[in-house]
PDB file of N, CA and C in Angstrom:
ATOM      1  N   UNK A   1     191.091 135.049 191.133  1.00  0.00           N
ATOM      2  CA  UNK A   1     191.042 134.631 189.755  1.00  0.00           C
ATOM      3  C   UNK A   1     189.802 133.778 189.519  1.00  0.00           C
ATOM      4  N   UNK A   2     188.914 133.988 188.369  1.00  0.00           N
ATOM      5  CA  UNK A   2     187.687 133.295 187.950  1.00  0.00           C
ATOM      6  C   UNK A   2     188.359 133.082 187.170  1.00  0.00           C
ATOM      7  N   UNK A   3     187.794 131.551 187.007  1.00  0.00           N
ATOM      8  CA  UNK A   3     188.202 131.047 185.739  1.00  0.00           C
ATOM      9  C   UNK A   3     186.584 130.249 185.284  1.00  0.00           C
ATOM     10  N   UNK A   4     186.475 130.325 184.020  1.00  0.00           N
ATOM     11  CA  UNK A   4     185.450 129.562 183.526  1.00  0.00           C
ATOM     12  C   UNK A   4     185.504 127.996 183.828  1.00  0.00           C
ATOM     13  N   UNK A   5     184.315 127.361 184.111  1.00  0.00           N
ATOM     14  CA  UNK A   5     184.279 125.653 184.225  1.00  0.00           C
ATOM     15  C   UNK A   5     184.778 125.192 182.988  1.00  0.00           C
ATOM     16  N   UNK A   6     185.509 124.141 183.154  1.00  0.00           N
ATOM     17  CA  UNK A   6     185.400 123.647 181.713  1.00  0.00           C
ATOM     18  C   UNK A   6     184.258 122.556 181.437  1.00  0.00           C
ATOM     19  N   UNK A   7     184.286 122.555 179.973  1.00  0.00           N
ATOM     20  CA  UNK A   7     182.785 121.853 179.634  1.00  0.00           C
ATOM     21  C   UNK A   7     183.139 120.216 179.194  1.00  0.00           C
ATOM     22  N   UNK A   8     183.854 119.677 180.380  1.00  0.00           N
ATOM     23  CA  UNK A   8     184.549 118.764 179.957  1.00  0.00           C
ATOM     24  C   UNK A   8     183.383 117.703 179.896  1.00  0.00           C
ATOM     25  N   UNK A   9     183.473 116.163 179.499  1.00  0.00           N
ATOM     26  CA  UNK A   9     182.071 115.438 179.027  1.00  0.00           C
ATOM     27  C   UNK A   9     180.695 116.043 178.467  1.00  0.00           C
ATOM     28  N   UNK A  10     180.953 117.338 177.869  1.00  0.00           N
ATOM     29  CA  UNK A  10     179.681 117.503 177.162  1.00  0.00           C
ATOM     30  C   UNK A  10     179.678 117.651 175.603  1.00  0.00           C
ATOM     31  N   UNK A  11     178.891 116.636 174.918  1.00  0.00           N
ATOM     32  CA  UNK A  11     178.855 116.918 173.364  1.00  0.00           C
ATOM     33  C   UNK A  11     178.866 117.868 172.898  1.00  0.00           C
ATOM     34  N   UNK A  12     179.113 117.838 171.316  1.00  0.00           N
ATOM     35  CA  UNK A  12     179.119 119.397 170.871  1.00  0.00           C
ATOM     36  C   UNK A  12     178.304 119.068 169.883  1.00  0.00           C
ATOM     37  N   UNK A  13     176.969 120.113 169.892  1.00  0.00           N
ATOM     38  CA  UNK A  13     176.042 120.517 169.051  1.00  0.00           C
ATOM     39  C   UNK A  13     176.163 121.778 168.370  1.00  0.00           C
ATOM     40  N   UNK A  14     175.854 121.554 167.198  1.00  0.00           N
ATOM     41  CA  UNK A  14     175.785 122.978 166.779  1.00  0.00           C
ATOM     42  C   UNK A  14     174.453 124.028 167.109  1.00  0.00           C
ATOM     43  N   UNK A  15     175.022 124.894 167.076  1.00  0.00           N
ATOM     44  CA  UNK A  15     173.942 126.255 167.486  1.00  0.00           C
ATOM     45  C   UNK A  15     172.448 126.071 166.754  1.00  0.00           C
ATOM     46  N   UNK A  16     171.655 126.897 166.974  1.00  0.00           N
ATOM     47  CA  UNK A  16     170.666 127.294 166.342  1.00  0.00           C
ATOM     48  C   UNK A  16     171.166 127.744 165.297  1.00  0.00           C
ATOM     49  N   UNK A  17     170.326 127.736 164.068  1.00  0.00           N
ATOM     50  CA  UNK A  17     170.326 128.817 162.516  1.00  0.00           C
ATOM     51  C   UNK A  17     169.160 129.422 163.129  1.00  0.00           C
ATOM     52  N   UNK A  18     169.167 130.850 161.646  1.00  0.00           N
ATOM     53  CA  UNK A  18     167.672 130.998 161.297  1.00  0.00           C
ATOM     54  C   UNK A  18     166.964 130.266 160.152  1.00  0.00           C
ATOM     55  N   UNK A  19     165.841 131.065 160.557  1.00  0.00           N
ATOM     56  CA  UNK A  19     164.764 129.955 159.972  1.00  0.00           C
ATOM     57  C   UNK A  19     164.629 129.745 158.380  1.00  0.00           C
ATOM     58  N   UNK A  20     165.536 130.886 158.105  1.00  0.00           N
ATOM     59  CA  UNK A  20     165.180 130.962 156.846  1.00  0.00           C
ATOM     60  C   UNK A  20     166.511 129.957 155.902  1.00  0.00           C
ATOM     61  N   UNK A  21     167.318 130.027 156.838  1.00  0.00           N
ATOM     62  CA  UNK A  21     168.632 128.927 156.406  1.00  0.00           C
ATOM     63  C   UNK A  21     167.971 127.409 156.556  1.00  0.00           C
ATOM     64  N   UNK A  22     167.156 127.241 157.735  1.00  0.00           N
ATOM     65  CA  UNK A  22     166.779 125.748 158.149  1.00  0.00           C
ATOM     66  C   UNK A  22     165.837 125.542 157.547  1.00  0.00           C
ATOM     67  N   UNK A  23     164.703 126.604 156.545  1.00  0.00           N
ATOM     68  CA  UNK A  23     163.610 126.045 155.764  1.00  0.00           C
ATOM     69  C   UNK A  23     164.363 125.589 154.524  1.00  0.00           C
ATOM     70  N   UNK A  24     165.610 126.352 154.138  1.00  0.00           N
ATOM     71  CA  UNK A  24     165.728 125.797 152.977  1.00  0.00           C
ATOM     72  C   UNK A  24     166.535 124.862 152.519  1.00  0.00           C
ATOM     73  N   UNK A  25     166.918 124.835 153.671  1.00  0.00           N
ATOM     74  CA  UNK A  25     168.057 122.838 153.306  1.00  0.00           C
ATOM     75  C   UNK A  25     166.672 122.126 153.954  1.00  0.00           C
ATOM     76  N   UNK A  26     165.865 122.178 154.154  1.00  0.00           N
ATOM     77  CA  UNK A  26     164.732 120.945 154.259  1.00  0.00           C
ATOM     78  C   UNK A  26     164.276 120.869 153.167  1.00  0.00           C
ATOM     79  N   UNK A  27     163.682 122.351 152.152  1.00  0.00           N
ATOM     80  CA  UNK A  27     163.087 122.094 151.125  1.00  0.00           C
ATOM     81  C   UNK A  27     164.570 121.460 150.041  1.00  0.00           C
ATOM     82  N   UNK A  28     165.554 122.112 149.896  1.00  0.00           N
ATOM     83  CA  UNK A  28     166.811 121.532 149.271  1.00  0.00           C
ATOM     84  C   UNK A  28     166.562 119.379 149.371  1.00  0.00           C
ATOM     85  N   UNK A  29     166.707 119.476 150.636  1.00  0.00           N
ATOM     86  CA  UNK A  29     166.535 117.957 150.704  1.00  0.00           C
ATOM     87  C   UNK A  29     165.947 117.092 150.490  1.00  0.00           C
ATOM     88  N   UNK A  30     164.222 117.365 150.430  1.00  0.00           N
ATOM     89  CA  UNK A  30     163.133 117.114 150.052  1.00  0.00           C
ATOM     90  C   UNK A  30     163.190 116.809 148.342  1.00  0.00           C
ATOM     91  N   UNK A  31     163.770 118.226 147.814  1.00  0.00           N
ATOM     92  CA  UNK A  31     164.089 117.867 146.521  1.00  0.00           C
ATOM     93  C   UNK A  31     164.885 116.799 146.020  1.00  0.00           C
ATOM     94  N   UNK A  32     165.872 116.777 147.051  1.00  0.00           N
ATOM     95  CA  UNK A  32     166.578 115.604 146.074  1.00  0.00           C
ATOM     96  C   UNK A  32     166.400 114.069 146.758  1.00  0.00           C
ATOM     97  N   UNK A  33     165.758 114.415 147.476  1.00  0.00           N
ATOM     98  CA  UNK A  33     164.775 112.743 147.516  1.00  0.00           C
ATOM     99  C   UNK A  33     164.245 112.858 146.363  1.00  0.00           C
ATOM    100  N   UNK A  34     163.139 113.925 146.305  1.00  0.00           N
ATOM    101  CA  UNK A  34     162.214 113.404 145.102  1.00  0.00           C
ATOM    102  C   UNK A  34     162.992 113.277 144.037  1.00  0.00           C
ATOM    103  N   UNK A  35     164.191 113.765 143.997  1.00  0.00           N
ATOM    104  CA  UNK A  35     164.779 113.543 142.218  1.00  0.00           C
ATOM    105  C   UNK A  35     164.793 111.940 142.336  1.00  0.00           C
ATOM    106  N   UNK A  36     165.734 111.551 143.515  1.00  0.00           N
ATOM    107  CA  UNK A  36     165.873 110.172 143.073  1.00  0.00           C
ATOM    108  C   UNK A  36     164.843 109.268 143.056  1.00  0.00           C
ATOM    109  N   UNK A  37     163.828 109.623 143.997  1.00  0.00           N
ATOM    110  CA  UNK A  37     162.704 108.747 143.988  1.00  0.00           C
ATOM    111  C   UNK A  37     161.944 108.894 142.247  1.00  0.00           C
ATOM    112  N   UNK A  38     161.831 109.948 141.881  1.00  0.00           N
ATOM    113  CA  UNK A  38     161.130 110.014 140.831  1.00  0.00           C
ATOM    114  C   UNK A  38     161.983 109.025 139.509  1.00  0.00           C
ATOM    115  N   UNK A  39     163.212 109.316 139.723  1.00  0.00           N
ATOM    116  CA  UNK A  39     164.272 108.439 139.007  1.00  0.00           C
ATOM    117  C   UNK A  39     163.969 106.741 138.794  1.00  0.00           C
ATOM    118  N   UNK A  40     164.142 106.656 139.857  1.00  0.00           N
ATOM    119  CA  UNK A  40     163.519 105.672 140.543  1.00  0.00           C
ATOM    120  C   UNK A  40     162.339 104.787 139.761  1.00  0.00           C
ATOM    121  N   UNK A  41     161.215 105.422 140.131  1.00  0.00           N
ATOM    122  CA  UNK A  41     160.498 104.761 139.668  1.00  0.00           C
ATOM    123  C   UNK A  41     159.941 105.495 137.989  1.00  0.00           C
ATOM    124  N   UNK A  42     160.715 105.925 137.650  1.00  0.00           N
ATOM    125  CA  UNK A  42     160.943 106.053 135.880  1.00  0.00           C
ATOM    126  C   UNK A  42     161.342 104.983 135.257  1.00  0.00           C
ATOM    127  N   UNK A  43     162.514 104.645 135.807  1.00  0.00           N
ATOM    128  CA  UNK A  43     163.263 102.881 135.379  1.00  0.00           C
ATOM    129  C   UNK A  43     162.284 102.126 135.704  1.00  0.00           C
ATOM    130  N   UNK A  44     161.525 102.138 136.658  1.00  0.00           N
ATOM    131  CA  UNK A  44     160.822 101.103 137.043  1.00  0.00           C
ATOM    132  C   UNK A  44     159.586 101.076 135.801  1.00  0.00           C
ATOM    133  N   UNK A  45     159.068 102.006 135.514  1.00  0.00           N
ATOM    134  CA  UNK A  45     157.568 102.276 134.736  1.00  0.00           C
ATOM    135  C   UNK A  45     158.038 101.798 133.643  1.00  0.00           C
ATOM    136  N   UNK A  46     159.441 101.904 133.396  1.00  0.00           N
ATOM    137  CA  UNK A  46     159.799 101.477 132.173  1.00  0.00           C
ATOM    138  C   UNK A  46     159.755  99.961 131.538  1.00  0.00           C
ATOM    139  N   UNK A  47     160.914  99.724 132.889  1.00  0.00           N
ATOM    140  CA  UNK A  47     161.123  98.229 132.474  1.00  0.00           C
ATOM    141  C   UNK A  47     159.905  97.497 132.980  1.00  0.00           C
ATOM    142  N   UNK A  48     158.846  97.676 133.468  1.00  0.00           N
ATOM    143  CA  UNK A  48     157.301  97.328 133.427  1.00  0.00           C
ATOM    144  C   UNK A  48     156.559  97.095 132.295  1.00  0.00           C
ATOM    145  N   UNK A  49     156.943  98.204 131.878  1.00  0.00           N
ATOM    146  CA  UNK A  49     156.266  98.329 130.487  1.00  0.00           C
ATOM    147  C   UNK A  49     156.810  97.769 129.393  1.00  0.00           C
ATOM    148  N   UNK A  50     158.507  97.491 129.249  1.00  0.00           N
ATOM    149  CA  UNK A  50     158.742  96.296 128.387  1.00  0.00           C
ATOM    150  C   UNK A  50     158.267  95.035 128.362  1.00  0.00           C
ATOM    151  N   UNK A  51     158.315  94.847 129.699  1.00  0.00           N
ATOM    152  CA  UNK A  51     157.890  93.568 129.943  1.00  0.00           C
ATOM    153  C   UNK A  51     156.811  93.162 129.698  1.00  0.00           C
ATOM    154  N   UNK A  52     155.769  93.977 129.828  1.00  0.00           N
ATOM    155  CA  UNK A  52     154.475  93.836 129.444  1.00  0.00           C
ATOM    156  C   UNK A  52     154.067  93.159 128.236  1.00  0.00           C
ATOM    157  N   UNK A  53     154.674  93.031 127.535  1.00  0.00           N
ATOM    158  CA  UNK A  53     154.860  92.399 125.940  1.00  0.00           C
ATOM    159  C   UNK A  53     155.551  90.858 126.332  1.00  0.00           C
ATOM    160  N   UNK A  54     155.885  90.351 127.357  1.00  0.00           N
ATOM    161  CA  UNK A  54     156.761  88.977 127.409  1.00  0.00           C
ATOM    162  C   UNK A  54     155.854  87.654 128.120  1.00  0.00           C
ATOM    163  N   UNK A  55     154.215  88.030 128.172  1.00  0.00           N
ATOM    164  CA  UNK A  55     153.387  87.018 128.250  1.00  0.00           C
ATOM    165  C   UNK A  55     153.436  86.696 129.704  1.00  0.00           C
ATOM    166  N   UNK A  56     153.706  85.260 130.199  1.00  0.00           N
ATOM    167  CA  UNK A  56     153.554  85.247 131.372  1.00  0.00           C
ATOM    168  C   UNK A  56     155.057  85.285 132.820  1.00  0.00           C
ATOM    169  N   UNK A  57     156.216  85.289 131.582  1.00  0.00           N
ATOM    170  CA  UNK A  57     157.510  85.461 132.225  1.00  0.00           C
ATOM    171  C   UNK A  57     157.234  87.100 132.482  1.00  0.00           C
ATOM    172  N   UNK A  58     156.497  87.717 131.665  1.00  0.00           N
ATOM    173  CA  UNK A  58     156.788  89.099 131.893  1.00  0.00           C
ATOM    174  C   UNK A  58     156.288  89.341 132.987  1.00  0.00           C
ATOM    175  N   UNK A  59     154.488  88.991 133.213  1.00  0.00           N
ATOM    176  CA  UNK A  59     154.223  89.336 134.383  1.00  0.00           C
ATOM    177  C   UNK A  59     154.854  88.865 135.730  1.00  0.00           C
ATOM    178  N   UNK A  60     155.547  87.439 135.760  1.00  0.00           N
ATOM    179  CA  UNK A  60     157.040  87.146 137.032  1.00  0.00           C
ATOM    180  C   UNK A  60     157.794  88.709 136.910  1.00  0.00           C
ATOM    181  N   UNK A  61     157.753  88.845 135.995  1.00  0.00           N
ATOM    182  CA  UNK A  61     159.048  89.819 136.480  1.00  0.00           C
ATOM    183  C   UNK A  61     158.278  91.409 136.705  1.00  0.00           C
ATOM    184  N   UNK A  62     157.544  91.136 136.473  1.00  0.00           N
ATOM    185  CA  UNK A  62     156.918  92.919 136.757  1.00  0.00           C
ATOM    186  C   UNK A  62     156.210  92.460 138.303  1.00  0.00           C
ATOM    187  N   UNK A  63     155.888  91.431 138.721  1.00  0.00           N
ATOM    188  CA  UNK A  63     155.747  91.285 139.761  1.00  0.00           C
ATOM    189  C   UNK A  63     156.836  91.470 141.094  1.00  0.00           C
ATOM    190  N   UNK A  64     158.246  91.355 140.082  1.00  0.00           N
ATOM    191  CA  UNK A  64     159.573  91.150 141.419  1.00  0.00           C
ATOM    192  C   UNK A  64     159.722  92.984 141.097  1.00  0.00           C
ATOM    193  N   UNK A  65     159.520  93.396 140.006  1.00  0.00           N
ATOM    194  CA  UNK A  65     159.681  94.793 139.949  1.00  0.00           C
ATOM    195  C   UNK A  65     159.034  95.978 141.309  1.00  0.00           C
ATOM    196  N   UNK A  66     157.800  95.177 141.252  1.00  0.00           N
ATOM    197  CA  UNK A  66     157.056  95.991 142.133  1.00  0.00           C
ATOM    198  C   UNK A  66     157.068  95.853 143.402  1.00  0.00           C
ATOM    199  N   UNK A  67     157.529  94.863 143.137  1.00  0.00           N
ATOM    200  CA  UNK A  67     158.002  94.292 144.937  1.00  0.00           C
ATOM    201  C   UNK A  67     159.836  95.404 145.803  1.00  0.00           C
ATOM    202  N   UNK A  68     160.233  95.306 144.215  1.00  0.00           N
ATOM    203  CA  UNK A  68     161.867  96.145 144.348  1.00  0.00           C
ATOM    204  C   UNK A  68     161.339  97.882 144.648  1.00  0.00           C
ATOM    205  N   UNK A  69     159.922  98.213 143.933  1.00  0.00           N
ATOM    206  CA  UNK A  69     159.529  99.632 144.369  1.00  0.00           C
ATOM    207  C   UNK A  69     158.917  99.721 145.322  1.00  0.00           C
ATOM    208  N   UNK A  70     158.228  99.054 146.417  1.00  0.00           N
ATOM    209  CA  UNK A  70     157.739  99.037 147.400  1.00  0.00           C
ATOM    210  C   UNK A  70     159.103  98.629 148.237  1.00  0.00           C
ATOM    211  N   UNK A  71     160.310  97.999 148.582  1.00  0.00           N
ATOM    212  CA  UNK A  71     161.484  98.176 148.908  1.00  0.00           C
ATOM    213  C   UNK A  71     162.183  99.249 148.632  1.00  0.00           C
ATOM    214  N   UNK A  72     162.331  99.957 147.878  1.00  0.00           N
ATOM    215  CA  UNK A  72     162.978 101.290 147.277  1.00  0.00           C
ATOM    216  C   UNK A  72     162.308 102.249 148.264  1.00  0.00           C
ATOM    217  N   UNK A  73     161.189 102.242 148.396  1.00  0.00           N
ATOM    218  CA  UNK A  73     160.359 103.651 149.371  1.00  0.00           C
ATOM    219  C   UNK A  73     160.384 103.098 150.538  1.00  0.00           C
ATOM    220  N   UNK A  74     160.630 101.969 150.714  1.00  0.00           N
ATOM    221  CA  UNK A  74     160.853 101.556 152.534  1.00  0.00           C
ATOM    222  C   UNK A  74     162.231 102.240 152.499  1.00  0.00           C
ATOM    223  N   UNK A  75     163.353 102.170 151.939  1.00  0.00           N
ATOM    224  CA  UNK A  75     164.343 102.540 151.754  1.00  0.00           C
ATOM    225  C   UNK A  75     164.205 104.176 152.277  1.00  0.00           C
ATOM    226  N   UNK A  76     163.425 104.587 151.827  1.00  0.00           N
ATOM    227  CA  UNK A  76     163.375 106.004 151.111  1.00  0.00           C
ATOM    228  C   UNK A  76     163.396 106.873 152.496  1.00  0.00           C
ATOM    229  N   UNK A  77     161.777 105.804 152.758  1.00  0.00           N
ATOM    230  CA  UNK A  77     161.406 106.242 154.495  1.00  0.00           C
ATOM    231  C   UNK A  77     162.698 106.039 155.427  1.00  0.00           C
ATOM    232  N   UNK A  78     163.161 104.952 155.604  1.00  0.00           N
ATOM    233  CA  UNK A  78     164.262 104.761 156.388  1.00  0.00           C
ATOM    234  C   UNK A  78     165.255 105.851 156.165  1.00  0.00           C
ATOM    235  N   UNK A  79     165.624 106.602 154.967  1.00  0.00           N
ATOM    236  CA  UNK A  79     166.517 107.348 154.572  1.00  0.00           C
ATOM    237  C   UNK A  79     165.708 108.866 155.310  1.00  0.00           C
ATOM    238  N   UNK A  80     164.533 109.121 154.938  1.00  0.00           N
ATOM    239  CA  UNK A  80     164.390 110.242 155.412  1.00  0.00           C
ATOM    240  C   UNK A  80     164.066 110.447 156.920  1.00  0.00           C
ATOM    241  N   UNK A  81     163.897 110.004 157.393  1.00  0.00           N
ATOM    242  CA  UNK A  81     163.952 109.059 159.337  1.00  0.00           C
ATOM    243  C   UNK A  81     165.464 109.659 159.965  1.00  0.00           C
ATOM    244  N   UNK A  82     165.772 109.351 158.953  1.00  0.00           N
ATOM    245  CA  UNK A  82     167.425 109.035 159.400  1.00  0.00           C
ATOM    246  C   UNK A  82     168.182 111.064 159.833  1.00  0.00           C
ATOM    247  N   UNK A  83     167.665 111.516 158.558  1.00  0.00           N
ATOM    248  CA  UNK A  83     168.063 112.841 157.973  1.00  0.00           C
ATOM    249  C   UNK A  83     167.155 113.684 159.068  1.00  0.00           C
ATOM    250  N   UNK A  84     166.194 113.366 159.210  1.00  0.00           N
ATOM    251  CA  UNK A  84     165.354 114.066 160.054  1.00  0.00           C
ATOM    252  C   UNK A  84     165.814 114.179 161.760  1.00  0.00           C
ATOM    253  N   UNK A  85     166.409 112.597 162.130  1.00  0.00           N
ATOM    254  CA  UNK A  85     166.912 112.637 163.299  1.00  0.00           C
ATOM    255  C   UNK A  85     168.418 113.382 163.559  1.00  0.00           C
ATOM    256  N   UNK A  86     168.748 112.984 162.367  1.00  0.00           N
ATOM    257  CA  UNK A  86     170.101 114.200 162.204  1.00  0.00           C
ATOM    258  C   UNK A  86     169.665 115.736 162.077  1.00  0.00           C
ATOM    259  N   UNK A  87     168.627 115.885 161.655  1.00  0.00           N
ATOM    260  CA  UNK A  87     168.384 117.755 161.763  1.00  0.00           C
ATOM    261  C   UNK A  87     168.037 117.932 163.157  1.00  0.00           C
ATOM    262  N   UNK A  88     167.243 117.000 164.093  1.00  0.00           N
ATOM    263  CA  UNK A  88     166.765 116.904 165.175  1.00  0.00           C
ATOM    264  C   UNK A  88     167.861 117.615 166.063  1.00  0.00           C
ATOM    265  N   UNK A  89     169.116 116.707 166.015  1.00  0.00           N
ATOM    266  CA  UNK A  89     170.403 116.734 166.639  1.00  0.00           C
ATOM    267  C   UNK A  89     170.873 118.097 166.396  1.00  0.00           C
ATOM    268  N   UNK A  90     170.925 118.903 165.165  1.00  0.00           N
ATOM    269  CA  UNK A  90     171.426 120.015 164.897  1.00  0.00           C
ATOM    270  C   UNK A  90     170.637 121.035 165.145  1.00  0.00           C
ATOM    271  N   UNK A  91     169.252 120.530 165.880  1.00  0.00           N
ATOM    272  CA  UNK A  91     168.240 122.230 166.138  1.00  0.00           C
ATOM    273  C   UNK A  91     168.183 122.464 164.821  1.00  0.00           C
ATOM    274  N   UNK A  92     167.455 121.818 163.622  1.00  0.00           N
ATOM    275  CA  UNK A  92     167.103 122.553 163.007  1.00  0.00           C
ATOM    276  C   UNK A  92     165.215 121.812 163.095  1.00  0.00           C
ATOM    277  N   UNK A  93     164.714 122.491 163.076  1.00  0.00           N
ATOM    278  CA  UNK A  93     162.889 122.034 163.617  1.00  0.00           C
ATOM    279  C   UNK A  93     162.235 122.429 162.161  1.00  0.00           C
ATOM    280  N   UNK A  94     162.745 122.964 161.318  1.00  0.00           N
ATOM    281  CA  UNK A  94     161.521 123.302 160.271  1.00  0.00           C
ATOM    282  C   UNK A  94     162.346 121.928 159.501  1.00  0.00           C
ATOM    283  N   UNK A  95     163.655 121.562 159.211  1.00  0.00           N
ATOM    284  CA  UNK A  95     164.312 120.737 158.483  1.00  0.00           C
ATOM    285  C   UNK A  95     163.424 119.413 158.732  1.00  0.00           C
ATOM    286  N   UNK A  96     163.582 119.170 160.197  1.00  0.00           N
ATOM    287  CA  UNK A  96     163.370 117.585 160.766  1.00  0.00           C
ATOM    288  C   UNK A  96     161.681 117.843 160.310  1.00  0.00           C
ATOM    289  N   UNK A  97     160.675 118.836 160.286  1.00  0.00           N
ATOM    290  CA  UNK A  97     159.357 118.773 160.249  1.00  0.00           C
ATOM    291  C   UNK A  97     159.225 118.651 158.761  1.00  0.00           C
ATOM    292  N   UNK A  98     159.921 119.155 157.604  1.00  0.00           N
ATOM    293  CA  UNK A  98     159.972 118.916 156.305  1.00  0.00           C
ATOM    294  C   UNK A  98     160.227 117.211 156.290  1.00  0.00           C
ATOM    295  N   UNK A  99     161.307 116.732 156.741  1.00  0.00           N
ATOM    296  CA  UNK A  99     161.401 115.300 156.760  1.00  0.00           C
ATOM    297  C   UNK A  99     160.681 114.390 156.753  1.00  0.00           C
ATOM    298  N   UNK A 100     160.460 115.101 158.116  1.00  0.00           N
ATOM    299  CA  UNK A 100     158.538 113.849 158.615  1.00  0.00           C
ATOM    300  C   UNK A 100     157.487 114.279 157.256  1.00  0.00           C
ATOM    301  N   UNK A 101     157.409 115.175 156.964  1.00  0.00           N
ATOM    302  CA  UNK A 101     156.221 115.326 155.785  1.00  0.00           C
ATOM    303  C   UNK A 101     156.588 114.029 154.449  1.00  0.00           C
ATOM    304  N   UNK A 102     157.710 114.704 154.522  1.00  0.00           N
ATOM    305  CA  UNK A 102     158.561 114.007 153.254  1.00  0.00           C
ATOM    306  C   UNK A 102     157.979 112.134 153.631  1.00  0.00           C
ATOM    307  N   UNK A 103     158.616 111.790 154.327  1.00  0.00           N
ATOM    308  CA  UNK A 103     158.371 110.742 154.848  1.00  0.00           C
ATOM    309  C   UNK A 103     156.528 110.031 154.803  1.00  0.00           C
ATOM    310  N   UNK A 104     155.944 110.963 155.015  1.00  0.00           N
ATOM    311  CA  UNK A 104     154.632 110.748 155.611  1.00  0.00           C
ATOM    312  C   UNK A 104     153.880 110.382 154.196  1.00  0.00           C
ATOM    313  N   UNK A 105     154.272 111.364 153.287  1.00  0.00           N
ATOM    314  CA  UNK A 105     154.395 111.326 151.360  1.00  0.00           C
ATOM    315  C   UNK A 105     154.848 109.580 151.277  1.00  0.00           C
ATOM    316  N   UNK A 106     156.106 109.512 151.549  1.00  0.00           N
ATOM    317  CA  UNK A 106     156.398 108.481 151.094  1.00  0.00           C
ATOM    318  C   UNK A 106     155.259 107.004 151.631  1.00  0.00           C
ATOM    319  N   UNK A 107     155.205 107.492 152.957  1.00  0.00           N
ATOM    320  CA  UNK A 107     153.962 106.267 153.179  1.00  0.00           C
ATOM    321  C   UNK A 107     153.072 106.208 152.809  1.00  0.00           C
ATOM    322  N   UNK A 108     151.769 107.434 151.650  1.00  0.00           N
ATOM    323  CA  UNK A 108     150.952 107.609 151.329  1.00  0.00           C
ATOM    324  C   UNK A 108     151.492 107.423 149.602  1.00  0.00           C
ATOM    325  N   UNK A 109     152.326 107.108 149.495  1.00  0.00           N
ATOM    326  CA  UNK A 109     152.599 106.755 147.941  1.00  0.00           C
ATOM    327  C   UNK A 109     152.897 104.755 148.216  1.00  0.00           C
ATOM    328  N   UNK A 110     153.432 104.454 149.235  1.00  0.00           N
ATOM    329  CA  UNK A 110     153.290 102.770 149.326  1.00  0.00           C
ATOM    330  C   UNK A 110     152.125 102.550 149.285  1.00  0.00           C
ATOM    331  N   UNK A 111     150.581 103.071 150.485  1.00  0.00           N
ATOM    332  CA  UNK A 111     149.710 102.539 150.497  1.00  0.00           C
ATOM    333  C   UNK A 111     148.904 102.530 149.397  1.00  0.00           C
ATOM    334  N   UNK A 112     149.467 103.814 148.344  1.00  0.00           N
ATOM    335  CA  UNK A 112     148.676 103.810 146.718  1.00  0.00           C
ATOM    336  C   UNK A 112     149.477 102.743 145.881  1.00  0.00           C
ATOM    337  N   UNK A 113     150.749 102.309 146.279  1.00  0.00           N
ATOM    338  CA  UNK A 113     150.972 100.728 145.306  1.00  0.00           C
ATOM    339  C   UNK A 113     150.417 100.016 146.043  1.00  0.00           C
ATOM    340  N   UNK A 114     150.200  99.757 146.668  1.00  0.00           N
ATOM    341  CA  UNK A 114     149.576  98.456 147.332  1.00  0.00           C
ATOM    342  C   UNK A 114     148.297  98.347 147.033  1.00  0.00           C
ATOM    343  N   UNK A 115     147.821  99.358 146.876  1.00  0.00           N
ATOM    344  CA  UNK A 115     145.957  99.445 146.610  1.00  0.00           C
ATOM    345  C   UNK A 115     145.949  99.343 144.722  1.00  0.00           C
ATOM    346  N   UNK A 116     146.940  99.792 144.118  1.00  0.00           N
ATOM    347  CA  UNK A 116     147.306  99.538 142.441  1.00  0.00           C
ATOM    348  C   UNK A 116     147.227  98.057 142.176  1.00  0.00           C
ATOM    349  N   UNK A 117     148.058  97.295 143.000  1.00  0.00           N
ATOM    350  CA  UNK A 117     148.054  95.843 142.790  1.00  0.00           C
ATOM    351  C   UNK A 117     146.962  95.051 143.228  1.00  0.00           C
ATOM    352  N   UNK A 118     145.803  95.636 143.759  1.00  0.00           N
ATOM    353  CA  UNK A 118     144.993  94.686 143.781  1.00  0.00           C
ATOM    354  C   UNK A 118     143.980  95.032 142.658  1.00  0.00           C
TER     355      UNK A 118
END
């Protein structure tokens, strides 16, 4: 009698997809970062721009604003880090490589606020 080993202490990963399933929950995901990010800083452009009219309290507060959107995309990064190491885990490689892009965006949109405020 053969009997199979059992696969006792080993995690369970899921299989490979194809590629064409794993390109498109990266691009899927990608999107809805950007929805919220774009969301995001819509409220933000906004209530900037009220403020802009409130003299020198306004500029205090468009100053803590911009400080809350440069926190929001640290956020963002940390969030897509996160998603990416989870596609990592599931074998999906075009997902986790959409991520890092995604991500890489997001650090090239901080270093353009940071270069805005001076």
């Amino acid at each position: 009698m053969s009997e199979t080993p059992s696969r006792r202490g080993r995690r369970w990963r899921p299989g490979p997809t194809s590629t064409g399933a794993d390109v498109a929950l990266g691009v899927f995901l990608l999107m809805v970062l950007a929805v919220f990010f774009v969301y995001g800083e819509f409220g933000a452009a906004m209530e900037k721009w009220a403020r802009s009219y409130d003299g020198l309290a306004g500029q205090e507060e468009i100053r803590r604003i911009r400080q809350q959107e440069a926190n929001r995309i640290g956020y963002f990064m940390a969030t897509t880090l996160g998603v990416a190491g989870l596609a990592v885990w599931a074998r999906r490689r075009w997902t986790a490589g959409l991520m890092v892009v995604g991500m890489l965006l997001f650090v090239v949109l901080l270093g353009l606020m940071q270069h805005a405020d001076r």
